[in-house]
N, C-alpha and C. Protein backbone atom coordinates (compact mmCIF):
# COMPACT_ATOMS: atom_id res chain seq x y z
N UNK A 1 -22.43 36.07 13.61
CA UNK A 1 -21.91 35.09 14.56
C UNK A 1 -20.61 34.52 14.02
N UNK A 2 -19.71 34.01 15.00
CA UNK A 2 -18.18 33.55 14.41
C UNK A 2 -18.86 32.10 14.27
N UNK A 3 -17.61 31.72 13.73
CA UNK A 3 -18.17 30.35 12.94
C UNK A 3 -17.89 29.07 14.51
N UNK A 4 -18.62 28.01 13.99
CA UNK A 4 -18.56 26.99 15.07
C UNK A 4 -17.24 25.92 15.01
N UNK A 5 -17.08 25.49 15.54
CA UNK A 5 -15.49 24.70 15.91
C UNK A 5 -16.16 23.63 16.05
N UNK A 6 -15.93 22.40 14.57
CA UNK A 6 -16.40 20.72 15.73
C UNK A 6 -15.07 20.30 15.13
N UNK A 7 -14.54 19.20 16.11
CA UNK A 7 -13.79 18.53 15.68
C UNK A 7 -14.01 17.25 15.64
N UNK A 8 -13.20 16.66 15.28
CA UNK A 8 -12.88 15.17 14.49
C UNK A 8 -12.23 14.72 14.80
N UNK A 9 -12.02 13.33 14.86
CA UNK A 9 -10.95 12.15 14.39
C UNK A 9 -11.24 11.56 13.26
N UNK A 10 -11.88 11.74 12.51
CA UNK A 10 -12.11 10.99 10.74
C UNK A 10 -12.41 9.44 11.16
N UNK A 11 -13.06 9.00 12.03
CA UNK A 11 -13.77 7.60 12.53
C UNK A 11 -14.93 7.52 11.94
N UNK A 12 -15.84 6.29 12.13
CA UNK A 12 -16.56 6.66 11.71
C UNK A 12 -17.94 7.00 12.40
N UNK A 13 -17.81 7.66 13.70
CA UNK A 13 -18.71 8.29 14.59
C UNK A 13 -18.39 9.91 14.21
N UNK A 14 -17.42 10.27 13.58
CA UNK A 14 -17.28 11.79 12.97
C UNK A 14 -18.44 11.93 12.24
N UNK A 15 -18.87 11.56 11.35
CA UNK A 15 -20.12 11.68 10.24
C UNK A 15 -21.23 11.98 11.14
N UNK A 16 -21.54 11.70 12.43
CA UNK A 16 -22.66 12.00 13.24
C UNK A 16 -22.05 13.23 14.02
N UNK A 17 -20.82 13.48 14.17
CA UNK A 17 -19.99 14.67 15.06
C UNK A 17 -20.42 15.83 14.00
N UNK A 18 -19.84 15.09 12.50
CA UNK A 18 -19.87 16.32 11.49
C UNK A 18 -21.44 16.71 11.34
N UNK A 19 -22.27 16.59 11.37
CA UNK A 19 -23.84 16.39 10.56
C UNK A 19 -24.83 17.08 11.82
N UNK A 20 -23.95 16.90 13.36
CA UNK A 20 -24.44 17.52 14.04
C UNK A 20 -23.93 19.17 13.79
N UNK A 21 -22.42 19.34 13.79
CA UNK A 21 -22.31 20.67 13.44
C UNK A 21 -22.47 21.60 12.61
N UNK A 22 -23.22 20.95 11.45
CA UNK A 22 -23.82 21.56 10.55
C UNK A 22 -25.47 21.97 10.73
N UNK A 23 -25.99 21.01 11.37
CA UNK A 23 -27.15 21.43 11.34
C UNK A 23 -27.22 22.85 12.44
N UNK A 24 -26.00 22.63 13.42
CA UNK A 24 -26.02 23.90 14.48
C UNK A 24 -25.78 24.98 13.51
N UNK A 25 -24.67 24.72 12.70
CA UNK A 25 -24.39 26.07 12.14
C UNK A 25 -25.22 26.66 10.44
N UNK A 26 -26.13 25.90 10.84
CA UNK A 26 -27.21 26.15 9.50
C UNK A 26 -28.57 27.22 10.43
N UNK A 27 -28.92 26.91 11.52
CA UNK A 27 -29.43 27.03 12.23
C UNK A 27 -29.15 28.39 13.23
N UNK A 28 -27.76 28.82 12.92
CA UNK A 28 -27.48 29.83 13.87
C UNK A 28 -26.96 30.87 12.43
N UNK A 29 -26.75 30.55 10.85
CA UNK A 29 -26.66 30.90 9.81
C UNK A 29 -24.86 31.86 9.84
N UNK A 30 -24.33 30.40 10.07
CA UNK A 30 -23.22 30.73 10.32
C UNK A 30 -21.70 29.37 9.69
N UNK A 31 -20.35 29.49 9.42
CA UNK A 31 -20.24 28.78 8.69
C UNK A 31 -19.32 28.03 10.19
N UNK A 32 -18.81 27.10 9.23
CA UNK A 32 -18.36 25.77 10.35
C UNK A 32 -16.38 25.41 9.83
N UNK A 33 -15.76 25.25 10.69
CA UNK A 33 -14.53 25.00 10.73
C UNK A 33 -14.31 23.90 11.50
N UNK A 34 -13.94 22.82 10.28
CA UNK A 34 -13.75 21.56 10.97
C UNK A 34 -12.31 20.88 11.59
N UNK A 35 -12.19 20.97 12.75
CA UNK A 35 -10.29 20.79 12.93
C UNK A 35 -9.89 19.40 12.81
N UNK A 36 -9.11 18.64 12.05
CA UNK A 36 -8.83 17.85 12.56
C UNK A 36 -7.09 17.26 13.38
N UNK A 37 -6.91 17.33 14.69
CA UNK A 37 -6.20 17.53 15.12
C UNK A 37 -5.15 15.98 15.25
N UNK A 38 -3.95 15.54 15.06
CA UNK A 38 -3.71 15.21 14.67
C UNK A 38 -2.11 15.20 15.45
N UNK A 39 -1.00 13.95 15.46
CA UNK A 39 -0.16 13.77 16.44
C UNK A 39 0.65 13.11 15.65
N UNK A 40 2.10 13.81 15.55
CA UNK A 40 3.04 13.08 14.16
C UNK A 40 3.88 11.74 14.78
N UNK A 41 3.98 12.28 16.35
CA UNK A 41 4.61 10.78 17.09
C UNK A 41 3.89 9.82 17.22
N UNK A 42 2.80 9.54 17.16
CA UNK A 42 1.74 8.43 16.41
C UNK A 42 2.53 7.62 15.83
N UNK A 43 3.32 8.22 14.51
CA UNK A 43 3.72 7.35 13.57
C UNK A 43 5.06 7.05 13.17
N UNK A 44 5.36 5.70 13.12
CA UNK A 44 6.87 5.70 13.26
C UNK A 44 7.22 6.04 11.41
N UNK A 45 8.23 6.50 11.48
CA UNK A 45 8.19 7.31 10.25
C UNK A 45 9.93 7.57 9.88
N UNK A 46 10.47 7.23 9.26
CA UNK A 46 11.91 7.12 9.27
C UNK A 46 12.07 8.47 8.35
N UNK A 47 11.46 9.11 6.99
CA UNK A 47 12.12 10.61 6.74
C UNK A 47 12.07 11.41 7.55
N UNK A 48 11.91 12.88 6.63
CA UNK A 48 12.11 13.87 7.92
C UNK A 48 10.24 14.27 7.89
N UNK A 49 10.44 15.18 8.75
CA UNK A 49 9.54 15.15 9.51
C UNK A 49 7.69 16.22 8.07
N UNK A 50 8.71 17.06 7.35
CA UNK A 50 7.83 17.81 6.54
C UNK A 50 7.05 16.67 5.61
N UNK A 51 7.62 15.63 4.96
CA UNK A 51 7.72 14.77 4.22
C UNK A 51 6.24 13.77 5.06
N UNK A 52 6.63 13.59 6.24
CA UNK A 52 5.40 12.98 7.11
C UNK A 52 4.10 13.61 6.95
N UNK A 53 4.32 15.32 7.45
CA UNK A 53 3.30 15.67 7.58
C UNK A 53 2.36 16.04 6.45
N UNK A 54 2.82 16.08 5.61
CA UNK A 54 2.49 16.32 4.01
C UNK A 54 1.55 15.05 3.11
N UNK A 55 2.20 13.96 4.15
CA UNK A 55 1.58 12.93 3.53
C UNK A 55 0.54 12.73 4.57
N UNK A 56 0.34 12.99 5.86
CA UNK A 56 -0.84 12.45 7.10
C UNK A 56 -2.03 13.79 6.64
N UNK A 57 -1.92 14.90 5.76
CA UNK A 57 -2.65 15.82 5.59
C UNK A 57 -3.13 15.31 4.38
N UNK A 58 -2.86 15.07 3.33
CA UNK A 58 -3.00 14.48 2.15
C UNK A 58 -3.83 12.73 2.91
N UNK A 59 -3.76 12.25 3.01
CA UNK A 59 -4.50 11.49 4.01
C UNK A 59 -5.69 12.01 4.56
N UNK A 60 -5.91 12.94 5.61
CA UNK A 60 -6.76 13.73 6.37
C UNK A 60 -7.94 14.35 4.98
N UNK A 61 -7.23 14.70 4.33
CA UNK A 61 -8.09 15.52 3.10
C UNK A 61 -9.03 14.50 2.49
N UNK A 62 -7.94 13.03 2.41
CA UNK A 62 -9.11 11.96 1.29
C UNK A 62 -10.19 11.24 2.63
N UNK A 63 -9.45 11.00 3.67
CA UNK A 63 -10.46 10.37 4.70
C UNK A 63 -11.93 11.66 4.98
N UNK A 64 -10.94 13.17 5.01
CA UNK A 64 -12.51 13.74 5.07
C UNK A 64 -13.46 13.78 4.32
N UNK A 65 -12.95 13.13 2.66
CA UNK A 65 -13.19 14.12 1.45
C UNK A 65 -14.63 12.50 1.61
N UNK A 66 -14.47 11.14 2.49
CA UNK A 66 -14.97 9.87 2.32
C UNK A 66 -16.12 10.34 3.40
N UNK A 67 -15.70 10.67 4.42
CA UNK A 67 -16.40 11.52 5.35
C UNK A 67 -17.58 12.06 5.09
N UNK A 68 -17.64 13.03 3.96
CA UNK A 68 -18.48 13.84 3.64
C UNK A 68 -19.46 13.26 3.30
N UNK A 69 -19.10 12.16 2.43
CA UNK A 69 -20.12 11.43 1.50
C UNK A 69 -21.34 10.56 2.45
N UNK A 70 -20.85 10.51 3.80
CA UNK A 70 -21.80 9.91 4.48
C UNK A 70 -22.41 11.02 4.73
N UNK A 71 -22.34 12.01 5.24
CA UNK A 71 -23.01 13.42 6.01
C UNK A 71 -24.75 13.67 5.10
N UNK A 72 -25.10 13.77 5.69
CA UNK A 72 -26.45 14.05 5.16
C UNK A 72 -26.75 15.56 4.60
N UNK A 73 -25.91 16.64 5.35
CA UNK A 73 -26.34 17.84 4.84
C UNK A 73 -24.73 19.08 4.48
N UNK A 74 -23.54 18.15 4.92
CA UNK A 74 -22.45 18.88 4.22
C UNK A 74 -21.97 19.01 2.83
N UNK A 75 -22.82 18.54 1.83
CA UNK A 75 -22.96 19.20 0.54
C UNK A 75 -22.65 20.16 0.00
N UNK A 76 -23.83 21.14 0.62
CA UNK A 76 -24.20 21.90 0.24
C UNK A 76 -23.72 23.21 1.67
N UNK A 77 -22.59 23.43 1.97
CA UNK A 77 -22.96 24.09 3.44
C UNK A 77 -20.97 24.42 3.30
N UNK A 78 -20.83 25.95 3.32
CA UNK A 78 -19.90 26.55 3.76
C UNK A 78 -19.25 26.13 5.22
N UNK A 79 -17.77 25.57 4.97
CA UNK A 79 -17.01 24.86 5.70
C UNK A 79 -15.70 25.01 5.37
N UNK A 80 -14.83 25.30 6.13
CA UNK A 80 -13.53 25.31 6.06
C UNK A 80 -12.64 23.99 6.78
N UNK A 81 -11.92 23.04 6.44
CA UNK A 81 -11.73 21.86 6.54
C UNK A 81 -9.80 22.20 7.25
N UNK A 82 -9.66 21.74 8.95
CA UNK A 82 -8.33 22.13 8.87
C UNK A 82 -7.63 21.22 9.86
N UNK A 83 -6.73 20.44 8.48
CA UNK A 83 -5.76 19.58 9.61
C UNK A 83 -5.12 19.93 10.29
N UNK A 84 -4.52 19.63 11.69
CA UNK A 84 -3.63 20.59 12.04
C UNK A 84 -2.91 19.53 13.23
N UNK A 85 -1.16 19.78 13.42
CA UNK A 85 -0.69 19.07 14.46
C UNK A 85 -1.03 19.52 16.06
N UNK A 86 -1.28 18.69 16.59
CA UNK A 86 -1.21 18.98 18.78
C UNK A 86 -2.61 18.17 18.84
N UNK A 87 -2.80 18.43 19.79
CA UNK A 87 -3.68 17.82 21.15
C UNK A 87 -5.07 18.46 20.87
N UNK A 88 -5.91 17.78 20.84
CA UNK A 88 -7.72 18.60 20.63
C UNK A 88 -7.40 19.73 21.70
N UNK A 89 -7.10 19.32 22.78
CA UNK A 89 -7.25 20.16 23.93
C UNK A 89 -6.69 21.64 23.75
N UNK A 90 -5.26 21.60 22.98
CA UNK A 90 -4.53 22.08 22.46
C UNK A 90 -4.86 23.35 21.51
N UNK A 91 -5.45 22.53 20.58
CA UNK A 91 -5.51 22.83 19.30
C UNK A 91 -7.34 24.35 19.90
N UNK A 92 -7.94 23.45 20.87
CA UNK A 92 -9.22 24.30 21.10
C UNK A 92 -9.33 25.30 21.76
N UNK A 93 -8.12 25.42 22.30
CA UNK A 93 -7.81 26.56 23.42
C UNK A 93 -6.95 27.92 22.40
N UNK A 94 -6.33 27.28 21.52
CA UNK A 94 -5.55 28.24 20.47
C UNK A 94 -6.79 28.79 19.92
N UNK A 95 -8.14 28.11 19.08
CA UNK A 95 -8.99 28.69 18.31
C UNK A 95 -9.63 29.58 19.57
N UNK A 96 -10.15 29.24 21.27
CA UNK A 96 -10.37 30.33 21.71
C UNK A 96 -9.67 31.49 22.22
N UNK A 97 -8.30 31.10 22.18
CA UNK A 97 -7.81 32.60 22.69
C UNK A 97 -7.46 33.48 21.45
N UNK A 98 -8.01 33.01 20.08
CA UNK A 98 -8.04 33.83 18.79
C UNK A 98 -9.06 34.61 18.52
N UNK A 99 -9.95 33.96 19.47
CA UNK A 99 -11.10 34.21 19.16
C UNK A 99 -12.13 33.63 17.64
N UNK A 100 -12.09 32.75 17.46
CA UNK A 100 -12.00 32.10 16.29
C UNK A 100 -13.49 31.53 16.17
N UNK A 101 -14.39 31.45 17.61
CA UNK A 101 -15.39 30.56 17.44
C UNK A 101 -16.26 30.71 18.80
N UNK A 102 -17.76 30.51 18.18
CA UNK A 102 -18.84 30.72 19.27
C UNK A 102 -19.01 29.25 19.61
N UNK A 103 -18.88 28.80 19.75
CA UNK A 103 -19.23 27.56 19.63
C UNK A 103 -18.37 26.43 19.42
N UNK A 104 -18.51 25.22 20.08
CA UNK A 104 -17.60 23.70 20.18
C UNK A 104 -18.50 22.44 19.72
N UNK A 105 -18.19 21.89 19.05
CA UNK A 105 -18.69 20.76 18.74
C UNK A 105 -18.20 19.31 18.25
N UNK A 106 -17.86 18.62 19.38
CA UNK A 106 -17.13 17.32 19.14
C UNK A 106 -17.63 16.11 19.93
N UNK A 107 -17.21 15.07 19.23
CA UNK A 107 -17.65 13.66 19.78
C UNK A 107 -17.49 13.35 21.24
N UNK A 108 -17.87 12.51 21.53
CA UNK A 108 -18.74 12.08 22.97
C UNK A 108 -16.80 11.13 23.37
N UNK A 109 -16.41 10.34 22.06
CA UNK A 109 -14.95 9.32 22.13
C UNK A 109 -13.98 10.52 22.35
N UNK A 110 -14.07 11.09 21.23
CA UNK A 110 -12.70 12.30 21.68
C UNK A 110 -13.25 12.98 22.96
N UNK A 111 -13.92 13.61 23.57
CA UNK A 111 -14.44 14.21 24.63
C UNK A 111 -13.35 13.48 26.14
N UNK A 112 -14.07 11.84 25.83
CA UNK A 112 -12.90 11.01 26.68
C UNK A 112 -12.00 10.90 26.64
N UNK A 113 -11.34 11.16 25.28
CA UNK A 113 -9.81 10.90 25.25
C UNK A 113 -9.17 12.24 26.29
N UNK A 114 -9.85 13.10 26.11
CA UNK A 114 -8.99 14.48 26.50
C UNK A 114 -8.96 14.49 27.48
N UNK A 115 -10.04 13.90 28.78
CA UNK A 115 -10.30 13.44 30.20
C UNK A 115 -9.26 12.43 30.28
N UNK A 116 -9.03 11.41 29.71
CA UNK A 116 -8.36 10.19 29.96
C UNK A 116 -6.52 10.65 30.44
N UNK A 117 -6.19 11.91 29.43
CA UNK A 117 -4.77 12.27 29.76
C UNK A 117 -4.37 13.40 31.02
N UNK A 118 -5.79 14.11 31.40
CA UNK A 118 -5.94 14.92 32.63
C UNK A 118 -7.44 14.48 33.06
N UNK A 119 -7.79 14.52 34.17
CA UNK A 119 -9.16 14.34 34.13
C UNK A 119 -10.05 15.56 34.46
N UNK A 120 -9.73 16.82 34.00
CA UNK A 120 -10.07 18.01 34.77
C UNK A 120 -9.80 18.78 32.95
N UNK A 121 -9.45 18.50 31.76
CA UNK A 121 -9.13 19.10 31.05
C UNK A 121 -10.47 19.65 30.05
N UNK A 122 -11.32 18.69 29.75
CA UNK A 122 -12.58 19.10 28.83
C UNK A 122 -13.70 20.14 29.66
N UNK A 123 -13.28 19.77 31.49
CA UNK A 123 -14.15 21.14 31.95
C UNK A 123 -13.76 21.83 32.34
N UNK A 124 -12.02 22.45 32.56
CA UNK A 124 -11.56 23.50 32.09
C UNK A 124 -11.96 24.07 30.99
N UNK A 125 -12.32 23.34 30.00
CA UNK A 125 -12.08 24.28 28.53
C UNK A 125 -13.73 24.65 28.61
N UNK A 126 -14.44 23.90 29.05
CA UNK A 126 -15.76 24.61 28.89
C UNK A 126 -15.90 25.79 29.73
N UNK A 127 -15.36 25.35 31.18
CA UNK A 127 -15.64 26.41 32.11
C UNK A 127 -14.82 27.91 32.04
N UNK A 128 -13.61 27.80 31.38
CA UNK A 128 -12.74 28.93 31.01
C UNK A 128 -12.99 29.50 29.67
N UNK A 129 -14.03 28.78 28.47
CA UNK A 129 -14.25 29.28 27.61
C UNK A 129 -15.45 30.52 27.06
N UNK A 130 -16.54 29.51 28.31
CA UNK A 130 -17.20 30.51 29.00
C UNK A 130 -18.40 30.68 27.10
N UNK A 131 -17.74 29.37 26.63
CA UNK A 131 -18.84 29.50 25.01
C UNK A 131 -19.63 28.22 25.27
N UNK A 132 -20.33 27.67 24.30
CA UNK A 132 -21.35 26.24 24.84
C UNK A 132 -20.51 25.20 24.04
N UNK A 133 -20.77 24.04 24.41
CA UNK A 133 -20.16 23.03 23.78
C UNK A 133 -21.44 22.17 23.69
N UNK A 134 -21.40 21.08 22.61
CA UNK A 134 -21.86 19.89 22.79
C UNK A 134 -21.64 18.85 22.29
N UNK A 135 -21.52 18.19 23.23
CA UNK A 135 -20.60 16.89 22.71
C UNK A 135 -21.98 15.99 22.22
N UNK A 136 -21.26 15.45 21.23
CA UNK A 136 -21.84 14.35 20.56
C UNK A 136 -22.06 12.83 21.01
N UNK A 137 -23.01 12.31 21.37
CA UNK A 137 -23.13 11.06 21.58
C UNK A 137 -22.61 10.39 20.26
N UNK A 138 -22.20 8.97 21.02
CA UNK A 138 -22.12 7.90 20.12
C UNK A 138 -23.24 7.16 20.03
N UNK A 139 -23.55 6.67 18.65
CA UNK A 139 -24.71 6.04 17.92
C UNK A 139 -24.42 4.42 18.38
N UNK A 140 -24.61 3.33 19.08
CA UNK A 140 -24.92 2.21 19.05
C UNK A 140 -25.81 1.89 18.75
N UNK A 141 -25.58 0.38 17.64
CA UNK A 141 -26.84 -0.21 16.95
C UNK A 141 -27.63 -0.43 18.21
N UNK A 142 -28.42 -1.30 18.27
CA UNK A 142 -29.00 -1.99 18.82
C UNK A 142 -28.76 -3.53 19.51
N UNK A 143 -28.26 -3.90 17.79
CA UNK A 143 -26.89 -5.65 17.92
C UNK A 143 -26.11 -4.55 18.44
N UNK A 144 -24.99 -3.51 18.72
CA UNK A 144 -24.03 -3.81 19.30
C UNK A 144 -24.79 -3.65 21.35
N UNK A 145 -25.45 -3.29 21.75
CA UNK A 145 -26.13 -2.77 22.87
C UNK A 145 -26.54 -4.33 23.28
N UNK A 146 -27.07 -5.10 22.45
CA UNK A 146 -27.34 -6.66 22.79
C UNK A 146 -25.77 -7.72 23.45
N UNK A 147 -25.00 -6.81 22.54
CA UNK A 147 -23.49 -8.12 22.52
C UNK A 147 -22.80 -7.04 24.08
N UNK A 148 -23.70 -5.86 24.42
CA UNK A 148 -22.64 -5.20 25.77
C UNK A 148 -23.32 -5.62 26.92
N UNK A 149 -24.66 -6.17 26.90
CA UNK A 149 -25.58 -6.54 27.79
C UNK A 149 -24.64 -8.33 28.37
């Protein structure tokens, strides 16, 4: 099997994004490629532009490397870790027309973001990818479910 695709924003609802795609790809005995996709006009940034990205990857590496330490079962579990500049939307459509991956696995927040800038874009990608996805719920305590009531 090709390896599974979850992505990230390095928040801290990723650790439940990440922990889900491991257990899929432990389970289907297959390894996992984690994208994290990533936008350099984000940041106002006065050098040039290599100098930016060098340092938001170096960044990406220590926030995942903090990441991990919450995960319950990425220890121990073959993973390839990859920052990368553009748009999730972007970035998920390149890994399928590479053919890169059986499988999608990302958060329930990013899921919305990608709706929020088209509203037709996250079921294009499912329906043209024609692979399974599953998005990740977000974990609310309980106090926060009390303070939305």
């Amino acid at each position: 099997m090709k390896p599974i695709l979850c992505i990230i924003d390095l928040t801290n609802s990723s650790a439940t994004v990440l922990d889900t795609a491991v257990r899929l790809a432990s389970a289907f005995k297959t390894h996992l490629i984690v994208l994290f996709p990533y936008r350099l006009v984000d940041y106002t940034y006065t050098g040039n532009l290599s100098s930016l990205n060098l340092k938001l990857v170096d960044r990406a590496n220590a926030n995942f490397n903090e990441l991990k330490q919450q995960g319950e079962h990425i220890a121990h579990f073959v993973y390839e870790f990859r920052p990368e500049i553009g748009f999730s939307s972007d970035r998920i459509t390149a890994f399928l027309k590479a053919g890169e991956a059986e499988m999608i696995v990302i958060g329930q927040q990013q899921a919305n973001e990608m709706n929020e800038l088209n509203k037709t874009v996250l079921q294009d990608l499912i329906k043209n990818s024609k692979l399974p996805f599953t998005i990740v719920p977000e974990i609310i305590s309980a106090r926060e479910s009390l303070v939305m009531i």
